[in-house]
C-alpha atoms as a PDB file:
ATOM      1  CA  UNK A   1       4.416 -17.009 -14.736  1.00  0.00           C
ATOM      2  CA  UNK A   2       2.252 -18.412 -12.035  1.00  0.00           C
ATOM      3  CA  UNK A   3      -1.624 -19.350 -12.881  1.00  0.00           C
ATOM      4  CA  UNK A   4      -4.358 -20.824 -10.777  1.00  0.00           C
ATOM      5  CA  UNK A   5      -3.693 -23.132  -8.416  1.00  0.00           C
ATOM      6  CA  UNK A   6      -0.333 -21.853  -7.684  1.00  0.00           C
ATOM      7  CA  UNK A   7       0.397 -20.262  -3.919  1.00  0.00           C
ATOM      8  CA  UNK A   8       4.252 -19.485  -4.548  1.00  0.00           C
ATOM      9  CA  UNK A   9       4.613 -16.140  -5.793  1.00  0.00           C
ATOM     10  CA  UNK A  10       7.200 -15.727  -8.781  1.00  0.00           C
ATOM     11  CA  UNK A  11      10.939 -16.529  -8.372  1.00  0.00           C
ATOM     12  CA  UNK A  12      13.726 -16.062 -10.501  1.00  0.00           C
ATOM     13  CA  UNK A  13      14.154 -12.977 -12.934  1.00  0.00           C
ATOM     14  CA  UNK A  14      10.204 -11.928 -11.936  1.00  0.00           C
ATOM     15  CA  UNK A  15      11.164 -10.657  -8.512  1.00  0.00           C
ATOM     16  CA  UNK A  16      14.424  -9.508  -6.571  1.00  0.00           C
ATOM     17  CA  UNK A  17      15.047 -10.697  -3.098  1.00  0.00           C
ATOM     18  CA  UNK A  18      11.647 -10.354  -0.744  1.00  0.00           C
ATOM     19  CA  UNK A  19      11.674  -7.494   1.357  1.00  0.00           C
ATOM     20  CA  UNK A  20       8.062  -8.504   2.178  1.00  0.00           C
ATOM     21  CA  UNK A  21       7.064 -11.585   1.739  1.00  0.00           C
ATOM     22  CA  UNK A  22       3.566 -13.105   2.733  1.00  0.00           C
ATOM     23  CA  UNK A  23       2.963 -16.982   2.032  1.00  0.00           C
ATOM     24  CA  UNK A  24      -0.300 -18.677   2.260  1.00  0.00           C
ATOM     25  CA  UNK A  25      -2.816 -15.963   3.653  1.00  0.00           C
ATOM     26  CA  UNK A  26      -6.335 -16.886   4.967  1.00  0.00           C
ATOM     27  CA  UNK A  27      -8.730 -15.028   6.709  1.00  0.00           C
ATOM     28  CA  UNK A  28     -12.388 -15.410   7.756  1.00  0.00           C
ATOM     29  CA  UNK A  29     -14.686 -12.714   9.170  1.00  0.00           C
ATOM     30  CA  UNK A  30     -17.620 -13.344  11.047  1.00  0.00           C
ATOM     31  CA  UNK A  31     -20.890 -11.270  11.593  1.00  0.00           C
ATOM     32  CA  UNK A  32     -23.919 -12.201  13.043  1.00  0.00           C
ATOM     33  CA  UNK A  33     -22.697 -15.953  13.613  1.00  0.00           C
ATOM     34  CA  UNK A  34     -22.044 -16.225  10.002  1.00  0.00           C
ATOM     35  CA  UNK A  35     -18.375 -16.641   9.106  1.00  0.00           C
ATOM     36  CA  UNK A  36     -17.246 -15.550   5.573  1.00  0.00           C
ATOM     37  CA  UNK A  37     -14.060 -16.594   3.843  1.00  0.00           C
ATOM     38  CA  UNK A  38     -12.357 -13.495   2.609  1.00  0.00           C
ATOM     39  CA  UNK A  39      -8.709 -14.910   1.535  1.00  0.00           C
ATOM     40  CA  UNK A  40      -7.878 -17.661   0.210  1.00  0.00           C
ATOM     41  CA  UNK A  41      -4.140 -18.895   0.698  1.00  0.00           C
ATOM     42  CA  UNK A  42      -2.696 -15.766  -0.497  1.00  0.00           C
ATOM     43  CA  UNK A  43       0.532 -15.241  -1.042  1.00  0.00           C
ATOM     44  CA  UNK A  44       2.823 -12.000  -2.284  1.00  0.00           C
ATOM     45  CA  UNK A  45       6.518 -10.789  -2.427  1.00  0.00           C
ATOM     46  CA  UNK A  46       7.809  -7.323  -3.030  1.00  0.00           C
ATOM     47  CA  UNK A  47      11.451  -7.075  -3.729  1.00  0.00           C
ATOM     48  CA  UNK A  48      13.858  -3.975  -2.910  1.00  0.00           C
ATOM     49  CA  UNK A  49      13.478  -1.101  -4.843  1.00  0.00           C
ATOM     50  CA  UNK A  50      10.335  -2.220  -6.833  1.00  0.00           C
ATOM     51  CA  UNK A  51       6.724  -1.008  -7.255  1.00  0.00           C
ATOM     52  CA  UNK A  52       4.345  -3.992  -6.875  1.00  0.00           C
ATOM     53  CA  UNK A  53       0.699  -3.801  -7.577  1.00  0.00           C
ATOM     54  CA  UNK A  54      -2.509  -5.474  -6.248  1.00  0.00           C
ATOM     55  CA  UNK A  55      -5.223  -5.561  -8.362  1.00  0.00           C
ATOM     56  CA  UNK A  56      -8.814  -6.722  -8.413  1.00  0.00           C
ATOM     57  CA  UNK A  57     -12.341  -6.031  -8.333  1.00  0.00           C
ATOM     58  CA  UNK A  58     -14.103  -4.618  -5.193  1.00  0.00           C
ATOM     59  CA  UNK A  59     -14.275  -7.482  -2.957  1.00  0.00           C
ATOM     60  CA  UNK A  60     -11.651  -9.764  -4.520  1.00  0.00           C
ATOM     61  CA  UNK A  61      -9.662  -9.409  -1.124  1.00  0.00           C
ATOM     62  CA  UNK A  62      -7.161  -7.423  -2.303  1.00  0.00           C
ATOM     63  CA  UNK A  63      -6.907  -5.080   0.897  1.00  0.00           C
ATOM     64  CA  UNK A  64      -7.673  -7.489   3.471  1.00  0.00           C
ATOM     65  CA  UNK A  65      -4.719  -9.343   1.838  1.00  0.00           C
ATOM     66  CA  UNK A  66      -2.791  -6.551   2.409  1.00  0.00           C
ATOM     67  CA  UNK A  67      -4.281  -6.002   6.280  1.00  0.00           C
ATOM     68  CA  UNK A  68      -3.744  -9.848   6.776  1.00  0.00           C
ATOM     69  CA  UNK A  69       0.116  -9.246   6.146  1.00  0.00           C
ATOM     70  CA  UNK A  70       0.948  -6.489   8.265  1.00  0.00           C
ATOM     71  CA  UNK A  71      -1.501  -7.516  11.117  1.00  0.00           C
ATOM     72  CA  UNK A  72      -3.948  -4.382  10.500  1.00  0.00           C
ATOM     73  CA  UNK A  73      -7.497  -6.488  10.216  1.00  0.00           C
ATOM     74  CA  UNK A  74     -10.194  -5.141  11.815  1.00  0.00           C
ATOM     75  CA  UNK A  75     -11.339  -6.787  15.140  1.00  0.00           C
ATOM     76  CA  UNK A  76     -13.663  -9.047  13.013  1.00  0.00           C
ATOM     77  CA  UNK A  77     -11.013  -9.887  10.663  1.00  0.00           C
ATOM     78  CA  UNK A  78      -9.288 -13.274  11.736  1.00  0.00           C
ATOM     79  CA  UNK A  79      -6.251 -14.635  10.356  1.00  0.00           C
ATOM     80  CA  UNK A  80      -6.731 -18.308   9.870  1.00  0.00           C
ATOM     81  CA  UNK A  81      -3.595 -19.475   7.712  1.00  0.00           C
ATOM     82  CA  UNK A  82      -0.085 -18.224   6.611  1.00  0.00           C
ATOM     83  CA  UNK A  83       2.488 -16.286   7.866  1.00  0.00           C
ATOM     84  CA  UNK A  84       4.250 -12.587   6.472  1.00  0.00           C
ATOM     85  CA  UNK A  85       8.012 -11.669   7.072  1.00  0.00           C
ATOM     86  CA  UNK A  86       9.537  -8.004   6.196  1.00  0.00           C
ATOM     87  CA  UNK A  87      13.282  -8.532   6.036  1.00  0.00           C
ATOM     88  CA  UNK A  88      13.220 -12.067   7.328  1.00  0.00           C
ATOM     89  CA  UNK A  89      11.276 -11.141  10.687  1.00  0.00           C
ATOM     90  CA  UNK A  90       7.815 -12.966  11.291  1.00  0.00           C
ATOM     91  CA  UNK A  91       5.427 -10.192  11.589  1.00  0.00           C
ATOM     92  CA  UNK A  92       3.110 -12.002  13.406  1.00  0.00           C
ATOM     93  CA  UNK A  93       5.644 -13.550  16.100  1.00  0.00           C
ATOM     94  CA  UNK A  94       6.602 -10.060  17.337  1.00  0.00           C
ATOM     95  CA  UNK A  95       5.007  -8.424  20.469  1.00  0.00           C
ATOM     96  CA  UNK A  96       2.496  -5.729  19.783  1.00  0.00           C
ATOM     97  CA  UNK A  97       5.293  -2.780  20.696  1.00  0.00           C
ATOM     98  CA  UNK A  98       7.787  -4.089  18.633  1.00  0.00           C
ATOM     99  CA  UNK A  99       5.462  -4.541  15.713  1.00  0.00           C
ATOM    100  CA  UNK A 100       4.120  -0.647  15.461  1.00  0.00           C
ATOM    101  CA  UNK A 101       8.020   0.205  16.165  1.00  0.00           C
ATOM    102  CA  UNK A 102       9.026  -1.593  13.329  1.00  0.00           C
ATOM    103  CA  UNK A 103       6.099  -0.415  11.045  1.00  0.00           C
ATOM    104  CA  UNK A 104       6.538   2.537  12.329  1.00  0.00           C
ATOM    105  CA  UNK A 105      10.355   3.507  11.201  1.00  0.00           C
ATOM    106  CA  UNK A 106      10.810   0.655   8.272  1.00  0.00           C
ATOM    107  CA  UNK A 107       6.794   0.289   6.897  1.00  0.00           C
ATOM    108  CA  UNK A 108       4.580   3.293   5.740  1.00  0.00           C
ATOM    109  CA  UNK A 109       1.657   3.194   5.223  1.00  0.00           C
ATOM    110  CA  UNK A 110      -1.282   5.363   3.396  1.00  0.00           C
ATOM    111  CA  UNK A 111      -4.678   4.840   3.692  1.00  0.00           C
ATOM    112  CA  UNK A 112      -7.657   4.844   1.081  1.00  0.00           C
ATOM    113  CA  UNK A 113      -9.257   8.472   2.866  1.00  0.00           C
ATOM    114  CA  UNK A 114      -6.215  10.516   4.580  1.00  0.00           C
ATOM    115  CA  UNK A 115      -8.951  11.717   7.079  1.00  0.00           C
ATOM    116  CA  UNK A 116      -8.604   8.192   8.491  1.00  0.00           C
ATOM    117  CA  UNK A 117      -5.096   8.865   9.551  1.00  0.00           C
ATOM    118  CA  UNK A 118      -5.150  12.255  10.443  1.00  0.00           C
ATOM    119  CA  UNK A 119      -6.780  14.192  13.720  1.00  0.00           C
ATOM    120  CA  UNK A 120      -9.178  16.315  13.174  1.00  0.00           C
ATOM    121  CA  UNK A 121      -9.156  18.694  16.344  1.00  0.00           C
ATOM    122  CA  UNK A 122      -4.567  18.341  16.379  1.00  0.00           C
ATOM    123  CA  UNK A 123      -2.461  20.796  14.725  1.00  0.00           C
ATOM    124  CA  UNK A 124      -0.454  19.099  11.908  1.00  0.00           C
ATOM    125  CA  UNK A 125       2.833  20.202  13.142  1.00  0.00           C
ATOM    126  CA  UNK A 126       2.005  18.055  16.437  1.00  0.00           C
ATOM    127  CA  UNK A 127       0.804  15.018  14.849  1.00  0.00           C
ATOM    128  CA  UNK A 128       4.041  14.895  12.952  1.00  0.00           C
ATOM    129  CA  UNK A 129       5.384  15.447  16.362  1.00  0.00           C
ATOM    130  CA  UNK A 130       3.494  12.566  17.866  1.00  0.00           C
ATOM    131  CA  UNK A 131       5.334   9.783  15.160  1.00  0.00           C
ATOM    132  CA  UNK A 132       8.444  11.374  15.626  1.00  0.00           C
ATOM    133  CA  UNK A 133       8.263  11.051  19.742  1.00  0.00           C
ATOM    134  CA  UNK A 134       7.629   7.033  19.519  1.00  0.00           C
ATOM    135  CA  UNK A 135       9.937   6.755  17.682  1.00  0.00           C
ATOM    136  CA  UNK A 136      12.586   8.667  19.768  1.00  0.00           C
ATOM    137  CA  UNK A 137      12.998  11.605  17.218  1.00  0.00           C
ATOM    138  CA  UNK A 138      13.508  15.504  18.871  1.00  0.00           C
ATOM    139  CA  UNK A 139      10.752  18.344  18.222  1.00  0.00           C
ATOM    140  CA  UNK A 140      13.584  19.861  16.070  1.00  0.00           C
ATOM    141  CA  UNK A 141      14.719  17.048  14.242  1.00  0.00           C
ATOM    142  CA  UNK A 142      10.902  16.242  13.258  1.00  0.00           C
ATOM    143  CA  UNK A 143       9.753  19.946  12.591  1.00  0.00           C
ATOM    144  CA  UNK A 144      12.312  20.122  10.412  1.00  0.00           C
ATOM    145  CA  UNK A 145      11.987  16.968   8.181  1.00  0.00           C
ATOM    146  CA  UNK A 146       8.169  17.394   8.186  1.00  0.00           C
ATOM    147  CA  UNK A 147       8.764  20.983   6.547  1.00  0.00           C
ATOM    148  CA  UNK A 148      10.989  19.094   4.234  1.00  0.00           C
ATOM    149  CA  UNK A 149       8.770  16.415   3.163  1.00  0.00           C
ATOM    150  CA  UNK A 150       5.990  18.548   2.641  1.00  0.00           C
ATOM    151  CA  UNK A 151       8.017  20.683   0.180  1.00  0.00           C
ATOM    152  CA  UNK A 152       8.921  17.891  -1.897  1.00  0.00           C
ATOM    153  CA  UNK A 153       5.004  16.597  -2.189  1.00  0.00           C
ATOM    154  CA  UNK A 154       4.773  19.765  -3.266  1.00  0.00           C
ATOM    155  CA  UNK A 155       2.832  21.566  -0.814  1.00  0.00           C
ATOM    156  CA  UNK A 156       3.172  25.268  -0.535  1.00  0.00           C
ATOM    157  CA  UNK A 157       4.103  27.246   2.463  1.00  0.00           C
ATOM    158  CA  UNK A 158       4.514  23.985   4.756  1.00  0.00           C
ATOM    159  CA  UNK A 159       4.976  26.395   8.028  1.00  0.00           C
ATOM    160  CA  UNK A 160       1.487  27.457   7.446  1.00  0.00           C
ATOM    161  CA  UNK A 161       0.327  24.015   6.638  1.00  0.00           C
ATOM    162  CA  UNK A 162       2.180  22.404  10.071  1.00  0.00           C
ATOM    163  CA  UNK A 163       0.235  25.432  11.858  1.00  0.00           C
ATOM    164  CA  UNK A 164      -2.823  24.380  10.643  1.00  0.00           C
ATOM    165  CA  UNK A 165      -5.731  21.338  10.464  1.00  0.00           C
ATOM    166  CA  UNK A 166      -6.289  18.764   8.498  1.00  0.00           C
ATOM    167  CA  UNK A 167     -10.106  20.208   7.913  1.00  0.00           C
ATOM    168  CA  UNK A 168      -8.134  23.133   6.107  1.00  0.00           C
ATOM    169  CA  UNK A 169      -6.748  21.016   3.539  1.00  0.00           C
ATOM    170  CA  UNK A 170      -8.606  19.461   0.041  1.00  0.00           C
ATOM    171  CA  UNK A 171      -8.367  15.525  -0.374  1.00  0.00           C
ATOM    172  CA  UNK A 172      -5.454  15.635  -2.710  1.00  0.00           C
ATOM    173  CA  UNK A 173      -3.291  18.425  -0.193  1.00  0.00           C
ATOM    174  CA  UNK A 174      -4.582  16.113   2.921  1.00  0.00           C
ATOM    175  CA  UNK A 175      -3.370  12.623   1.020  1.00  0.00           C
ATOM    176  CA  UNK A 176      -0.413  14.770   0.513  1.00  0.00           C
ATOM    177  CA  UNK A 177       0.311  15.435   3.830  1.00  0.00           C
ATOM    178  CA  UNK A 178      -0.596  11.620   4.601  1.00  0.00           C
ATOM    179  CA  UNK A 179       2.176  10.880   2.294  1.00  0.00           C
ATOM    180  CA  UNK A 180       5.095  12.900   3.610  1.00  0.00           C
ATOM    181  CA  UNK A 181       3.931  11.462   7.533  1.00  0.00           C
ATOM    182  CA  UNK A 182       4.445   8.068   6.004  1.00  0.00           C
ATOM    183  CA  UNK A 183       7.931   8.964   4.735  1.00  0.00           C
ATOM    184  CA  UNK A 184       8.850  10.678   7.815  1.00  0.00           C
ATOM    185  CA  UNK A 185      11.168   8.014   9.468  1.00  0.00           C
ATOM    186  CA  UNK A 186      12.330   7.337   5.954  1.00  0.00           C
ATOM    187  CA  UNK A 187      10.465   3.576   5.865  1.00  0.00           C
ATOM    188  CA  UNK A 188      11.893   0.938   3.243  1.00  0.00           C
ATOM    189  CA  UNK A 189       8.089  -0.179   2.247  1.00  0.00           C
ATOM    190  CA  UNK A 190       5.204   2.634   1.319  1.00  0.00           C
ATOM    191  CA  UNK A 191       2.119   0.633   1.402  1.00  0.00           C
ATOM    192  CA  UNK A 192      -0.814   2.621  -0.632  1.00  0.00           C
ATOM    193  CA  UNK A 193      -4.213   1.199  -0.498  1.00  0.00           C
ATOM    194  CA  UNK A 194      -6.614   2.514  -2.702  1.00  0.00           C
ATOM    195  CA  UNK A 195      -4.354   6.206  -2.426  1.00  0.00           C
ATOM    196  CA  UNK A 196      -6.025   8.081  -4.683  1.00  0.00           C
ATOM    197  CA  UNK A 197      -9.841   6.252  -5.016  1.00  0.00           C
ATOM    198  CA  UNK A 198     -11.143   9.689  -3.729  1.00  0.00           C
ATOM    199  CA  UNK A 199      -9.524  12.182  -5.927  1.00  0.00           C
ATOM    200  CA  UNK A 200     -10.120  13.707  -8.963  1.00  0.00           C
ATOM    201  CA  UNK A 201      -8.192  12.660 -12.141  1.00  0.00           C
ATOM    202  CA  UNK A 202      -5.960  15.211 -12.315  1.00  0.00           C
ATOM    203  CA  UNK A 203      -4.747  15.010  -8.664  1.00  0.00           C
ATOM    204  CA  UNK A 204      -4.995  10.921  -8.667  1.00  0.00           C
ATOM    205  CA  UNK A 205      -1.836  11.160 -11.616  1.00  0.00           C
ATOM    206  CA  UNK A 206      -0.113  13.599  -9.268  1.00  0.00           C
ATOM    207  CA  UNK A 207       0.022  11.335  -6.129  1.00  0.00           C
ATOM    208  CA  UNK A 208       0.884   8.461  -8.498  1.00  0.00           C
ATOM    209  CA  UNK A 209       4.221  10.411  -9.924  1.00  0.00           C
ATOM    210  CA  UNK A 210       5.069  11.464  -6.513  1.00  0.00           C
ATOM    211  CA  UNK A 211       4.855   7.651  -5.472  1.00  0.00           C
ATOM    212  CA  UNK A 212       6.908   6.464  -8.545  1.00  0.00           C
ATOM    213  CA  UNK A 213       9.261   9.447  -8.329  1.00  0.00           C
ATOM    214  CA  UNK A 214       9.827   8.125  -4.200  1.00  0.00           C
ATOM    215  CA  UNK A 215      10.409   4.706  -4.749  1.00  0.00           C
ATOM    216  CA  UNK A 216      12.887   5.264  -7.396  1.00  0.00           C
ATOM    217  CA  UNK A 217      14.746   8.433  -6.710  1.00  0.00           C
ATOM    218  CA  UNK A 218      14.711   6.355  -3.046  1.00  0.00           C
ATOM    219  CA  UNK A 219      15.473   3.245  -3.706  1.00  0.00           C
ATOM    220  CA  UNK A 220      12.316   2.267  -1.764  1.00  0.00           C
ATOM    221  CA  UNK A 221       9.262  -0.008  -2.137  1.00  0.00           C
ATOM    222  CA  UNK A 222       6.124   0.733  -3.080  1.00  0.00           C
ATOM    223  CA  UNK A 223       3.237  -1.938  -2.708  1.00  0.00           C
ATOM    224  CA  UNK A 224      -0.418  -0.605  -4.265  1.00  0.00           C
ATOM    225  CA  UNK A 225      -3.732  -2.119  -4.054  1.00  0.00           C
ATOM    226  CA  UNK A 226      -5.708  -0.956  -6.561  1.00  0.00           C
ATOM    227  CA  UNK A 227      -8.638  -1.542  -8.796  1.00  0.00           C
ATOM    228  CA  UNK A 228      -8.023   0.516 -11.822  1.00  0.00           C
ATOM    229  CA  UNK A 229      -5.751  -1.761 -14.675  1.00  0.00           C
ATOM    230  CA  UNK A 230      -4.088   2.076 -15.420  1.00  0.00           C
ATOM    231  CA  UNK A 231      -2.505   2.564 -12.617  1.00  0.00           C
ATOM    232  CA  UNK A 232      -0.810  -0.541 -12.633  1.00  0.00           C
ATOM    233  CA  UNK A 233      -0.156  -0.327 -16.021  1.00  0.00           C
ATOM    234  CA  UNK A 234       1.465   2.414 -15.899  1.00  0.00           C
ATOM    235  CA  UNK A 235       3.546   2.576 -12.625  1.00  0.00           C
ATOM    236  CA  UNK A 236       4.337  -1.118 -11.335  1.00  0.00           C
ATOM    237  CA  UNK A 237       6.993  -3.069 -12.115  1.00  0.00           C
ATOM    238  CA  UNK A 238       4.923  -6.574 -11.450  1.00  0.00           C
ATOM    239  CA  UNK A 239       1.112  -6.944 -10.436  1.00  0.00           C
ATOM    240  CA  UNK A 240      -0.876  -9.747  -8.095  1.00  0.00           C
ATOM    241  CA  UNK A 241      -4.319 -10.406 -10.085  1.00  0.00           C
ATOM    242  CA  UNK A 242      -6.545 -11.123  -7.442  1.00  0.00           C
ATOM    243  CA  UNK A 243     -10.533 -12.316  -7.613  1.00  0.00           C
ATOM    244  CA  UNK A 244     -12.812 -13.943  -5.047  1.00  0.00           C
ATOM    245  CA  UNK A 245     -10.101 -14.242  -2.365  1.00  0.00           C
ATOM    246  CA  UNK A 246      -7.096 -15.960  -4.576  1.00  0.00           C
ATOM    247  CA  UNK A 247      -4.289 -14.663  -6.763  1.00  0.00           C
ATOM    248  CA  UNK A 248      -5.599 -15.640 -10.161  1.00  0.00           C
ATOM    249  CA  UNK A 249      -1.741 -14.390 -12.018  1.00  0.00           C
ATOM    250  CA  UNK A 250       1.067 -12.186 -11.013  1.00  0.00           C
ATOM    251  CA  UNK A 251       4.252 -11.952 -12.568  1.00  0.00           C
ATOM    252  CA  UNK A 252       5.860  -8.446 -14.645  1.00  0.00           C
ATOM    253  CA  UNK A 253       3.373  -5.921 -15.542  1.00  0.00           C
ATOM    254  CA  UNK A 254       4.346  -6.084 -19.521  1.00  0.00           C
ATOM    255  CA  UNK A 255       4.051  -9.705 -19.367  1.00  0.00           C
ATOM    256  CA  UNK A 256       1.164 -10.066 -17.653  1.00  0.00           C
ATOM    257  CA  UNK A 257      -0.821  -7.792 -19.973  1.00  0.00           C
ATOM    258  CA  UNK A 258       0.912  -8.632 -23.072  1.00  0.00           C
ATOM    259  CA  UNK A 259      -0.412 -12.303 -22.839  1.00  0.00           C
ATOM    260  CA  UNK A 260      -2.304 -12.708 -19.768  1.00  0.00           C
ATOM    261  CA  UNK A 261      -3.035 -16.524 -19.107  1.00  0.00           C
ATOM    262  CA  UNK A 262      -5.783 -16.325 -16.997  1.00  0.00           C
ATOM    263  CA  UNK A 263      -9.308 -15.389 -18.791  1.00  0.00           C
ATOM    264  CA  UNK A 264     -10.082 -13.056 -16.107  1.00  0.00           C
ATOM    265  CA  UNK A 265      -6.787 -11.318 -16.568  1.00  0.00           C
ATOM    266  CA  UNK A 266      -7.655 -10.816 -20.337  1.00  0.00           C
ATOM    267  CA  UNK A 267     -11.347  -9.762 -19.022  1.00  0.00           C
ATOM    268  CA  UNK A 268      -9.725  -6.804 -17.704  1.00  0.00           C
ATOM    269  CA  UNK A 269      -7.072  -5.824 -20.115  1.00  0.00           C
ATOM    270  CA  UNK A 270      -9.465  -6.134 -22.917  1.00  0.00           C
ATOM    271  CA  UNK A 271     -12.627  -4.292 -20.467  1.00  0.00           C
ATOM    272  CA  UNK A 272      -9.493  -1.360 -20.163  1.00  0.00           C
ATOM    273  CA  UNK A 273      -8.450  -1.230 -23.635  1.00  0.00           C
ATOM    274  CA  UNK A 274     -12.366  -0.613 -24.918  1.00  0.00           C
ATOM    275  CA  UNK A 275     -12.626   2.472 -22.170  1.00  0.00           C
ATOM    276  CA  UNK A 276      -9.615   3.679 -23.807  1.00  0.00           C
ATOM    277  CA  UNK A 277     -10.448   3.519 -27.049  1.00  0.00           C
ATOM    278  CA  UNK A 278     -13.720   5.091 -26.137  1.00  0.00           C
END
């Protein structure tokens, strides 16, 4: 396992083959004249097939990590350091178009609040429609694997859903929705950030399964960022401890928490096994 002070994420029998791969991530932000270092030399894998968490407290730079990666900071956000591939191609050498093409069709991704992704005053059935067109997909073809995907994240009656808005639908049915628009060009990589911060309990462990049930009934990736120990605990395969801008530890879930190394690491597995035993 890799501790502080160590930028190379885990080789070997701790991860398969990269399918993304970011190395050495920094990025600054500036307000008001005043520039603040948000990431410190960064750097993450996921491999083929394998649910990889992010975890940290809020602030630690776990989802401007992410951002950095796949070019999604906002306009204050500046990328000073590092570079990210997905399946050996330098995401930030390729032309604007080709990068939301390729995001697009081989990189979903779901935000922390599904309103964020989905219009307000647009029928469902036509935002679908929108991702399918750029990306060269028929009405048919893309009514009919939207009506498909919605069924299996278990949303009822997905004609009258498609007919309908987005302000018709409850968080959990709209990150739902989110979901199956994510998976609609069948994308190797689902990137979650903070999926189910806004939900209830009950419907947080339901968008979880569905995620875990995806990426392995798929054969796809799933990369979280997260704050809660839980749901890495109980879903990844490995997990990126992040504080203060750095990966502290990462290496296999069970390993990790079985004998973390880092004394912030065992901070949090021993903070998370006092609420449990609460």
């Amino acid at each position: 396992m890799k501790t502080t002070g160590i930028d190379e994420p885990a080789a070997g029998r701790d991860a398969p083959a990269a399918l993304l791969a970011a190395r050495g991530l920094a990025v600054e932000f500036t307000r008001h004249g005043q520039v603040t270092r948000a990431v410190r030399e960064v750097s993450f894998d996921v491999g083929a097939g394998e649910f990889v968490g992010i975890i940290g407290e809020t602030g630690s730079g776990k989802s401007v990590s992410l951002r950095a990666a796949l070019r999604m900071l906002p306009g204050s956000g500046r990328l000073t350091a590092g570079t990210a591939a997905f399946g050996g191609v330098d995401l930030h050498a390729l032309p604007p178009r080709e990068l939301r093409r390729l995001k697009g069709a081989r990189i979903g991704f779901i935000p922390q609040q599904p309103w964020s992704a989905l219009n307000p005053v647009v029928r469902l059935r036509k935002q679908f429609r929108q991702v399918g067109k750029a990306h060269g997909k028929s009405r048919a073809w893309t009514d009919a694997a939207a009506r498909e995907l919605l069924a299996r994240v278990e949303i009822p009656d997905p004609d009258r859903v498609l007919a309908g808005y987005a302000g018709e639908l409850s968080g959990g049915m709209a990150q739902r929705v989110v979901i199956a628009m994510s998976l609609l060009l069948a994308p190797e990589l689902v990137v979650a950030d903070e999926p189910t911060t806004a939900l209830d309990v009950t419907v947080q462990r339901e968008i979880l399964d569905l995620l875990s049930r995806i990426c392995h009934e798929d054969d796809r990736s799933v990369l979280i960022v997260t704050h809660d120990l839980g749901v890495v605990s109980n879903y990844c395969d490995r997990v990126y401890v992040m504080r203060a801008g750095r990966v502290l530890e990462h290496g296999p879930v069970r390993r990790v928490f079985a004998a973390p190394e880092h004394e912030y690491t065992r901070a949090l597995v021993t903070a998370a096994s006092a609420g449990e035993a609460a």
